[in-house]
PDB file of N, CA and C in Angstrom:
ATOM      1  N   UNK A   1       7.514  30.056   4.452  1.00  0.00           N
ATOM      2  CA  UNK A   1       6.753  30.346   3.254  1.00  0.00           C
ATOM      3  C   UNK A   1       6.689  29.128   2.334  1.00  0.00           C
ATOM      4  N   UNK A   2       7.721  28.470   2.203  1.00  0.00           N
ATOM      5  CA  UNK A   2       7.770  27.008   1.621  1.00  0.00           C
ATOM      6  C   UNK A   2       6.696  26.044   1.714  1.00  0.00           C
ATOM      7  N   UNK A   3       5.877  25.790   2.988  1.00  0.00           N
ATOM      8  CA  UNK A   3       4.847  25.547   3.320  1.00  0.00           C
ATOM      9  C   UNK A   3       3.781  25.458   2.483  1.00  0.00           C
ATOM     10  N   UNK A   4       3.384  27.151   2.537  1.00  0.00           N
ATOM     11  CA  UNK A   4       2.439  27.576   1.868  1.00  0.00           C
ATOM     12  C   UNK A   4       2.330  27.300  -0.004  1.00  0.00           C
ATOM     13  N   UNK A   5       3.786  27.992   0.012  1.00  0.00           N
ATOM     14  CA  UNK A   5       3.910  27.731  -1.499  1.00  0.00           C
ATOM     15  C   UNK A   5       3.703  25.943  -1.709  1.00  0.00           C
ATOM     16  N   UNK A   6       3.847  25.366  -1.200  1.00  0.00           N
ATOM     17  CA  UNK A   6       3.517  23.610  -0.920  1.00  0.00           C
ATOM     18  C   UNK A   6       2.047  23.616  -1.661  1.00  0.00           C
ATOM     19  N   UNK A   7       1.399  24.525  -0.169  1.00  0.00           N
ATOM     20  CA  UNK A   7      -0.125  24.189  -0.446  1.00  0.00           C
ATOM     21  C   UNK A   7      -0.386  24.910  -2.260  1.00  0.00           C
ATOM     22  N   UNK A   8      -0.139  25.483  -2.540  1.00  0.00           N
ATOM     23  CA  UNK A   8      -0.410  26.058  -4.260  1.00  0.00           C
ATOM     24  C   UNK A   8       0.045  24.920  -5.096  1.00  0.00           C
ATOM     25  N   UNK A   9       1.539  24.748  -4.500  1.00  0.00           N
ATOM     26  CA  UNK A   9       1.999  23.291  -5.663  1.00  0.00           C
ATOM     27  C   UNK A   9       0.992  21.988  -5.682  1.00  0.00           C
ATOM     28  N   UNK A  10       0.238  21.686  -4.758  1.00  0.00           N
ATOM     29  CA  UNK A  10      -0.782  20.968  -4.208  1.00  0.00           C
ATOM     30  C   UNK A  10      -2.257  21.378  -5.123  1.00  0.00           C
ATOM     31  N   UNK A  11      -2.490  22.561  -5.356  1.00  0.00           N
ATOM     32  CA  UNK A  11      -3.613  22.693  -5.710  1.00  0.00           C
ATOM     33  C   UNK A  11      -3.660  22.512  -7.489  1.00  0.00           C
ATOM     34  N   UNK A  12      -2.163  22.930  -7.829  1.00  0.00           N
ATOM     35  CA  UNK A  12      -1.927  22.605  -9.158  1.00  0.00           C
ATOM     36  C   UNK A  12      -2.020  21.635  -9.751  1.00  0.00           C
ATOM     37  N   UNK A  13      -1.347  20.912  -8.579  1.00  0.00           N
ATOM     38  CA  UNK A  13      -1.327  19.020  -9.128  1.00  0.00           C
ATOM     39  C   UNK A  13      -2.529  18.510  -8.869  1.00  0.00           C
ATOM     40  N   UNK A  14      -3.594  19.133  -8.115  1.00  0.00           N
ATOM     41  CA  UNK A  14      -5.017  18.360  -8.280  1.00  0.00           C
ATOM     42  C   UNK A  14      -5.692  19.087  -9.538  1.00  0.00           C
ATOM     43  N   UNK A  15      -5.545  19.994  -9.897  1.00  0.00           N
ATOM     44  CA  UNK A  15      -6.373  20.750 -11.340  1.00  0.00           C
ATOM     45  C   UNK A  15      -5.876  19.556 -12.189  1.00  0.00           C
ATOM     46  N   UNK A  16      -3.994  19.294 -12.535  1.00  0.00           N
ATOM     47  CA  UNK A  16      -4.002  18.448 -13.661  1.00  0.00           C
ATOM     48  C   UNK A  16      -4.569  17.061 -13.572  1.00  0.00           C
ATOM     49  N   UNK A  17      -4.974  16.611 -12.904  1.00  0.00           N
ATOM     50  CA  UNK A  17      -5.251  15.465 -12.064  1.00  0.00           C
ATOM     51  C   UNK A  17      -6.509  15.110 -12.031  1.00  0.00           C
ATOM     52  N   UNK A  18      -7.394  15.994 -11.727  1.00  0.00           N
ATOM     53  CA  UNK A  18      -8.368  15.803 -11.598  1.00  0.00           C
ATOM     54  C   UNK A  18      -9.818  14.902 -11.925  1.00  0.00           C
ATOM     55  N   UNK A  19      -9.314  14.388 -13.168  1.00  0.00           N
ATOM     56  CA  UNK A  19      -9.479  13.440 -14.159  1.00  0.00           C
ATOM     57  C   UNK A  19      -9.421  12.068 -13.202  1.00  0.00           C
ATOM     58  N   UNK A  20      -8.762  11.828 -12.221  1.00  0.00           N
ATOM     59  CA  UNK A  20      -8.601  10.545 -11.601  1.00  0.00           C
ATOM     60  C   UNK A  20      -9.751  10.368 -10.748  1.00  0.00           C
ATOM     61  N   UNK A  21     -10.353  11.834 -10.358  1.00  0.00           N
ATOM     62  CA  UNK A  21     -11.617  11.501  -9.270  1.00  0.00           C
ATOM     63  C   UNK A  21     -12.500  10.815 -10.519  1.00  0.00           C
ATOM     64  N   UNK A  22     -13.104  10.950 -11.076  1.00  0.00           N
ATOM     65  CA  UNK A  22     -14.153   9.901 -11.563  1.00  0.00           C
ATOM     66  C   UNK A  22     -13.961   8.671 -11.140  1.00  0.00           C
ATOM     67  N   UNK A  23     -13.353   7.797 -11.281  1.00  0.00           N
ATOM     68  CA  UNK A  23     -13.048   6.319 -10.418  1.00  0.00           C
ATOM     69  C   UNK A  23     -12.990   6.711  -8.619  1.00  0.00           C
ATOM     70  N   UNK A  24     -13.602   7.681  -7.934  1.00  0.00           N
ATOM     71  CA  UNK A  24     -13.932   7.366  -7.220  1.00  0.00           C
ATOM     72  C   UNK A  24     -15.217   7.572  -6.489  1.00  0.00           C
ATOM     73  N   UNK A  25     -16.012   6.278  -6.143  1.00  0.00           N
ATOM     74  CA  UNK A  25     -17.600   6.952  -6.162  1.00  0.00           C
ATOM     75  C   UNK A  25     -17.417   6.538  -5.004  1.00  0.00           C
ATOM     76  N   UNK A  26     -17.188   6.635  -3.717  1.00  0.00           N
ATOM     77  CA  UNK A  26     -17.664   6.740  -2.777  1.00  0.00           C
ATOM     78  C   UNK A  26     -17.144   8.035  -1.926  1.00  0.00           C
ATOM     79  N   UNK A  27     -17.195   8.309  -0.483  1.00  0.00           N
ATOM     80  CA  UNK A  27     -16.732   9.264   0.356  1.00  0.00           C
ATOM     81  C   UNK A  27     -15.068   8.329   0.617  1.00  0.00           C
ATOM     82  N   UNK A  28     -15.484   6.991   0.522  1.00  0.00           N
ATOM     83  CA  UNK A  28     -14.145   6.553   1.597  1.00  0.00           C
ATOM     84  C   UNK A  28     -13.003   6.375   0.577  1.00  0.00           C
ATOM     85  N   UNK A  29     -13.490   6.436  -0.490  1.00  0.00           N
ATOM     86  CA  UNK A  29     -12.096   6.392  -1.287  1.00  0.00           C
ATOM     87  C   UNK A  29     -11.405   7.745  -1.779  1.00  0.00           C
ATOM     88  N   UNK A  30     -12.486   8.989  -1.596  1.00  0.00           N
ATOM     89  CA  UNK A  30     -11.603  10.325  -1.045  1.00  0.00           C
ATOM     90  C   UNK A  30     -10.969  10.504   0.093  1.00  0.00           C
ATOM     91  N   UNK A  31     -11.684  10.262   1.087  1.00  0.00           N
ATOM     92  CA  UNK A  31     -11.221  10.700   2.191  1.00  0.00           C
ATOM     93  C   UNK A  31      -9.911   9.373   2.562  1.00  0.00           C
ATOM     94  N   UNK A  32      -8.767   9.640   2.804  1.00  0.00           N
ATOM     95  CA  UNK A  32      -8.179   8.492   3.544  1.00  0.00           C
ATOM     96  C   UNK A  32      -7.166   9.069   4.175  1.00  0.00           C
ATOM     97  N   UNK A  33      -7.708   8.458   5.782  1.00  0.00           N
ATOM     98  CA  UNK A  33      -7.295   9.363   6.989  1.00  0.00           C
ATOM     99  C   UNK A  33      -6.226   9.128   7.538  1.00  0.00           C
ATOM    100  N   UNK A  34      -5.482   7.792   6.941  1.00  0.00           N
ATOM    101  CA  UNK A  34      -3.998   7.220   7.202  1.00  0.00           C
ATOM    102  C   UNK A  34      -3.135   8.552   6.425  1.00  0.00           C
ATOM    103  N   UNK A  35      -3.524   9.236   5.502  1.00  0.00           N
ATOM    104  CA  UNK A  35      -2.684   9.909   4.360  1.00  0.00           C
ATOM    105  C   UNK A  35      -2.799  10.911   4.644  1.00  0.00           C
ATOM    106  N   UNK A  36      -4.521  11.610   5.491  1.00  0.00           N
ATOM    107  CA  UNK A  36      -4.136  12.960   5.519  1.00  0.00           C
ATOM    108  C   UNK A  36      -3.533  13.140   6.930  1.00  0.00           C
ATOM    109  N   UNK A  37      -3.731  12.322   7.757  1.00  0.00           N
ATOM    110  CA  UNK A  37      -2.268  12.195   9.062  1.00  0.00           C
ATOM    111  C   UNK A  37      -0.955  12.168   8.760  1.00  0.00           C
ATOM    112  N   UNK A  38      -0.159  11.527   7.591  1.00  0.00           N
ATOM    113  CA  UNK A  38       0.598  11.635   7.398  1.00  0.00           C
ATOM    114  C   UNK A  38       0.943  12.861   6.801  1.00  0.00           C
ATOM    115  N   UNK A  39      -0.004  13.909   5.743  1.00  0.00           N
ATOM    116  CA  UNK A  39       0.052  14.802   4.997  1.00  0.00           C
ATOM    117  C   UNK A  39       0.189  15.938   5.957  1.00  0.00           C
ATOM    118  N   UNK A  40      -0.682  15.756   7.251  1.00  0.00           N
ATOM    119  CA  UNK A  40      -0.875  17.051   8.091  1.00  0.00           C
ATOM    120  C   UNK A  40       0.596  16.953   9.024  1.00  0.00           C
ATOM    121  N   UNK A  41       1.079  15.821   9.432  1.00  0.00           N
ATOM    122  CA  UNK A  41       2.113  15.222  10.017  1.00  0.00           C
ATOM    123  C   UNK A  41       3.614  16.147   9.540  1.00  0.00           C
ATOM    124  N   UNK A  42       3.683  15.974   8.254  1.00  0.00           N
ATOM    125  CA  UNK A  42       4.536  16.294   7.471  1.00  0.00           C
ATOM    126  C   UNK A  42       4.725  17.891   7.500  1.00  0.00           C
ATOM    127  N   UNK A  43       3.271  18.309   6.946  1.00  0.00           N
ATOM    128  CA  UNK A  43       3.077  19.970   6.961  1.00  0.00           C
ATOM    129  C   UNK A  43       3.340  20.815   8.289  1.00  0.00           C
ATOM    130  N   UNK A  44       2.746  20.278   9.340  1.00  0.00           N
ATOM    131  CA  UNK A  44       3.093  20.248  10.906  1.00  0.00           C
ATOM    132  C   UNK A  44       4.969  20.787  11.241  1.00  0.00           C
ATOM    133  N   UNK A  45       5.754  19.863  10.950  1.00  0.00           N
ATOM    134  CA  UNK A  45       6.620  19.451  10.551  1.00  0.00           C
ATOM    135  C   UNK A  45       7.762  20.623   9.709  1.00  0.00           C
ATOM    136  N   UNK A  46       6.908  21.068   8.603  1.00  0.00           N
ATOM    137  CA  UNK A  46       7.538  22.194   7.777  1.00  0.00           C
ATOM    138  C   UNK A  46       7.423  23.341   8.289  1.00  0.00           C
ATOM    139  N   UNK A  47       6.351  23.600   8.908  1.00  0.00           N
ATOM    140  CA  UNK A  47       6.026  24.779   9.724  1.00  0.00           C
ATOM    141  C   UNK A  47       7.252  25.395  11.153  1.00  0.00           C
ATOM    142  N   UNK A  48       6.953  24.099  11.520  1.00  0.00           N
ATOM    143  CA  UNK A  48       7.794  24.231  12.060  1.00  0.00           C
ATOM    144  C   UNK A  48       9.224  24.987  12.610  1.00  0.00           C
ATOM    145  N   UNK A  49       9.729  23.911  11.537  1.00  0.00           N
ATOM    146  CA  UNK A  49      11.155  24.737  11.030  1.00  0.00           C
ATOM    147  C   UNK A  49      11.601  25.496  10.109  1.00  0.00           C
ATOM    148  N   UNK A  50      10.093  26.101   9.236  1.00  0.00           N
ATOM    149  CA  UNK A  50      10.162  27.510   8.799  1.00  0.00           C
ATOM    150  C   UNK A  50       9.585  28.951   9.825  1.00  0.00           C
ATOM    151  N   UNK A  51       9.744  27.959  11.128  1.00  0.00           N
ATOM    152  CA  UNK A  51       9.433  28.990  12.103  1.00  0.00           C
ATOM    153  C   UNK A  51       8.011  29.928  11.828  1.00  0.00           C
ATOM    154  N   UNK A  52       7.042  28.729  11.134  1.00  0.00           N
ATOM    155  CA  UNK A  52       5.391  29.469  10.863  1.00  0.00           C
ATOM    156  C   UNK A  52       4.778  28.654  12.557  1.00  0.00           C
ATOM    157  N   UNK A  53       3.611  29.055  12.475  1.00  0.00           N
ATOM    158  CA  UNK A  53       3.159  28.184  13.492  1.00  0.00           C
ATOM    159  C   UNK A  53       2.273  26.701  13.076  1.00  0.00           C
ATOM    160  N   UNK A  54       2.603  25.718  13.584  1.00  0.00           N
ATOM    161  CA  UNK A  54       2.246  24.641  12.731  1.00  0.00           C
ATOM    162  C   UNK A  54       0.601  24.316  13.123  1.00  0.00           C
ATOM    163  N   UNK A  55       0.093  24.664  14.308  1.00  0.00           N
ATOM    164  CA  UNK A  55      -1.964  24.603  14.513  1.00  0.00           C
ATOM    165  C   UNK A  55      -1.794  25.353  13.180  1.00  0.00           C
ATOM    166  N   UNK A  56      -1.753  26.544  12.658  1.00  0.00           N
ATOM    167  CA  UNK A  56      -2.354  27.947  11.436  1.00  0.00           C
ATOM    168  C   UNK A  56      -1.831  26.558  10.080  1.00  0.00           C
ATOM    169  N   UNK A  57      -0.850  26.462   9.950  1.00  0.00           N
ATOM    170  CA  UNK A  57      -0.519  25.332   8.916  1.00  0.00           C
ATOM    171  C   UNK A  57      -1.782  24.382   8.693  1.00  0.00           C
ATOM    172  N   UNK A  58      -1.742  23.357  10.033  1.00  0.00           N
ATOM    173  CA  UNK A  58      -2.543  22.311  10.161  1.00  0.00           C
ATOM    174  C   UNK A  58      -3.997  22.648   9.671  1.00  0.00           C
ATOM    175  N   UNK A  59      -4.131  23.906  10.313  1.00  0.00           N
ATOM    176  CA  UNK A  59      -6.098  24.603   9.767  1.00  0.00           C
ATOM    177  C   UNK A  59      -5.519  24.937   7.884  1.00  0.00           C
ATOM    178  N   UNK A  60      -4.874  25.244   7.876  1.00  0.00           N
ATOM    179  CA  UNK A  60      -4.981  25.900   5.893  1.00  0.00           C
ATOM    180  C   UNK A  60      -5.206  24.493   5.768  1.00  0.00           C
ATOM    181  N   UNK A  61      -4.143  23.734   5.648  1.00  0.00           N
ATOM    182  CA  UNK A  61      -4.158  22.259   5.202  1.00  0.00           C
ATOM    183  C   UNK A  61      -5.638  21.569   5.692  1.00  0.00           C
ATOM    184  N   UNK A  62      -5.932  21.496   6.702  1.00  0.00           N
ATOM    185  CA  UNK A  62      -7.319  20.254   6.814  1.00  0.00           C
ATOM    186  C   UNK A  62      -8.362  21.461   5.876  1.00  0.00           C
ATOM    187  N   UNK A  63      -8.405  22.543   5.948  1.00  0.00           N
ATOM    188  CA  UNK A  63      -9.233  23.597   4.914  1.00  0.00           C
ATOM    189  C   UNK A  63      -9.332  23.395   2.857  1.00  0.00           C
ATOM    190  N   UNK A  64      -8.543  22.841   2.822  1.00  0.00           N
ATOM    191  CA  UNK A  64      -8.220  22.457   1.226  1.00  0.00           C
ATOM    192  C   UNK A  64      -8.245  21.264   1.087  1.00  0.00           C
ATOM    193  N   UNK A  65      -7.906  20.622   2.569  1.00  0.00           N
ATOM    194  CA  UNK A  65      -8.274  18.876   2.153  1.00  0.00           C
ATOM    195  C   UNK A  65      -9.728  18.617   1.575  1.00  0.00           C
ATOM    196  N   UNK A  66     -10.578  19.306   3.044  1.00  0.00           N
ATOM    197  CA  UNK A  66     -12.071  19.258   3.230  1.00  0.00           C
ATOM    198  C   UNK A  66     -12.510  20.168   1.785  1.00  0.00           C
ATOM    199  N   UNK A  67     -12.106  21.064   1.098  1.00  0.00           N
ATOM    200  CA  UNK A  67     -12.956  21.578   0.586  1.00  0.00           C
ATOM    201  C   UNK A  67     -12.231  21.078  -1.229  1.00  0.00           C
ATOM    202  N   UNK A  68     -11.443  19.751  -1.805  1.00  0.00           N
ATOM    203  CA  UNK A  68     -10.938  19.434  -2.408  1.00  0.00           C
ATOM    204  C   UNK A  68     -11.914  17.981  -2.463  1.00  0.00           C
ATOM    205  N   UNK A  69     -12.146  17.353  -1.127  1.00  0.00           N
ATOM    206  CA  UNK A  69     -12.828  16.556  -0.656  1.00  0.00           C
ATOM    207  C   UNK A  69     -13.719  16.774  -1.482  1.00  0.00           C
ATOM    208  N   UNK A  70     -15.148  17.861  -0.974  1.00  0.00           N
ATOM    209  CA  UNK A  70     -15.997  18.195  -1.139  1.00  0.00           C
ATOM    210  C   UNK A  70     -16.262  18.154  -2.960  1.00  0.00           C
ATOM    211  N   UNK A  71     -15.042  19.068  -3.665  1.00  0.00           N
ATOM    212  CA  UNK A  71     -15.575  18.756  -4.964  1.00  0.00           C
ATOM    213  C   UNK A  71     -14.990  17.642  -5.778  1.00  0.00           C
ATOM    214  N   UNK A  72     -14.412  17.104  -5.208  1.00  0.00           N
ATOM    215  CA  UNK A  72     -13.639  15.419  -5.610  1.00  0.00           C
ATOM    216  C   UNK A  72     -15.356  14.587  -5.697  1.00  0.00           C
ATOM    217  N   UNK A  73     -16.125  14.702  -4.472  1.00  0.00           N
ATOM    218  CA  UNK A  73     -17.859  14.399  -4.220  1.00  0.00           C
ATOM    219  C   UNK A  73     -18.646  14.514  -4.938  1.00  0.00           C
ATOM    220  N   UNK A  74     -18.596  16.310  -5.350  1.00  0.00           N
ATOM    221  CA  UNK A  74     -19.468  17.152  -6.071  1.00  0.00           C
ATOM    222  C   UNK A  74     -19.471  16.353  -7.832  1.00  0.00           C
ATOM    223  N   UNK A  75     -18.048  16.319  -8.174  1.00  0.00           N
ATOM    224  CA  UNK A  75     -17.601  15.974  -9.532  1.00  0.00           C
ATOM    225  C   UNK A  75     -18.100  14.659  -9.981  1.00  0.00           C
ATOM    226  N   UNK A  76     -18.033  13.559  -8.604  1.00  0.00           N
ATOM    227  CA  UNK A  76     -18.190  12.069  -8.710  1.00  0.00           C
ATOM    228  C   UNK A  76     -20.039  11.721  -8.877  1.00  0.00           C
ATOM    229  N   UNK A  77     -20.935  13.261  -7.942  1.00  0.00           N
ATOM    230  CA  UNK A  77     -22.272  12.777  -8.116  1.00  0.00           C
ATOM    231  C   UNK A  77     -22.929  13.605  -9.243  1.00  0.00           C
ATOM    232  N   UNK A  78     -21.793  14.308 -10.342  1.00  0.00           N
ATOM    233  CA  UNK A  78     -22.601  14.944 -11.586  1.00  0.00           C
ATOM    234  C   UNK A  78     -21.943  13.594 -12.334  1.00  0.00           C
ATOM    235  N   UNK A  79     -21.249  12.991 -11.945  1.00  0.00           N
ATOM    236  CA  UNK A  79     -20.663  11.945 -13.634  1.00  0.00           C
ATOM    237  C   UNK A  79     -21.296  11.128 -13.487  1.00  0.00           C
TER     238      UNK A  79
END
């Protein structure tokens, strides 16, 4: 469950945060695929040995990357 509760602590710290996407106007300075390998790596990892299954982990996680992505995009082509 630690995991999961991860992914919420995750979504919190991008609400306060959020403020930092403006400095980034392109796709490639959201997306960076060294970090979310390491991020999915890690989560993979927790799953694990909270005895979740770590593919169901890996899909929530690339699911909030991509759709965090998306309005990190959305935010950068209204400013």
């Amino acid at each position: 469950m630690q995991v999961l509760n991860s992914s919420f602590g995750q979504a919190s710290a991008f609400s306060r945060t959020s403020w930092a996407v403006k400095n980034k106007n392109d796709i490639r300075a959201v997306q960076v695929a060294d970090r979310v390998s390491l991020v999915l790596a890690s989560r993979r990892q927790e799953a694990a040995k909270s005895h979740l299954s770590p593919d169901v982990v890996e899909k929530i996680w690339r699911s909030m990357i991509e759709a965090f992505t998306e309005l990190e995009m959305t935010i950068n082509k209204d400013n």
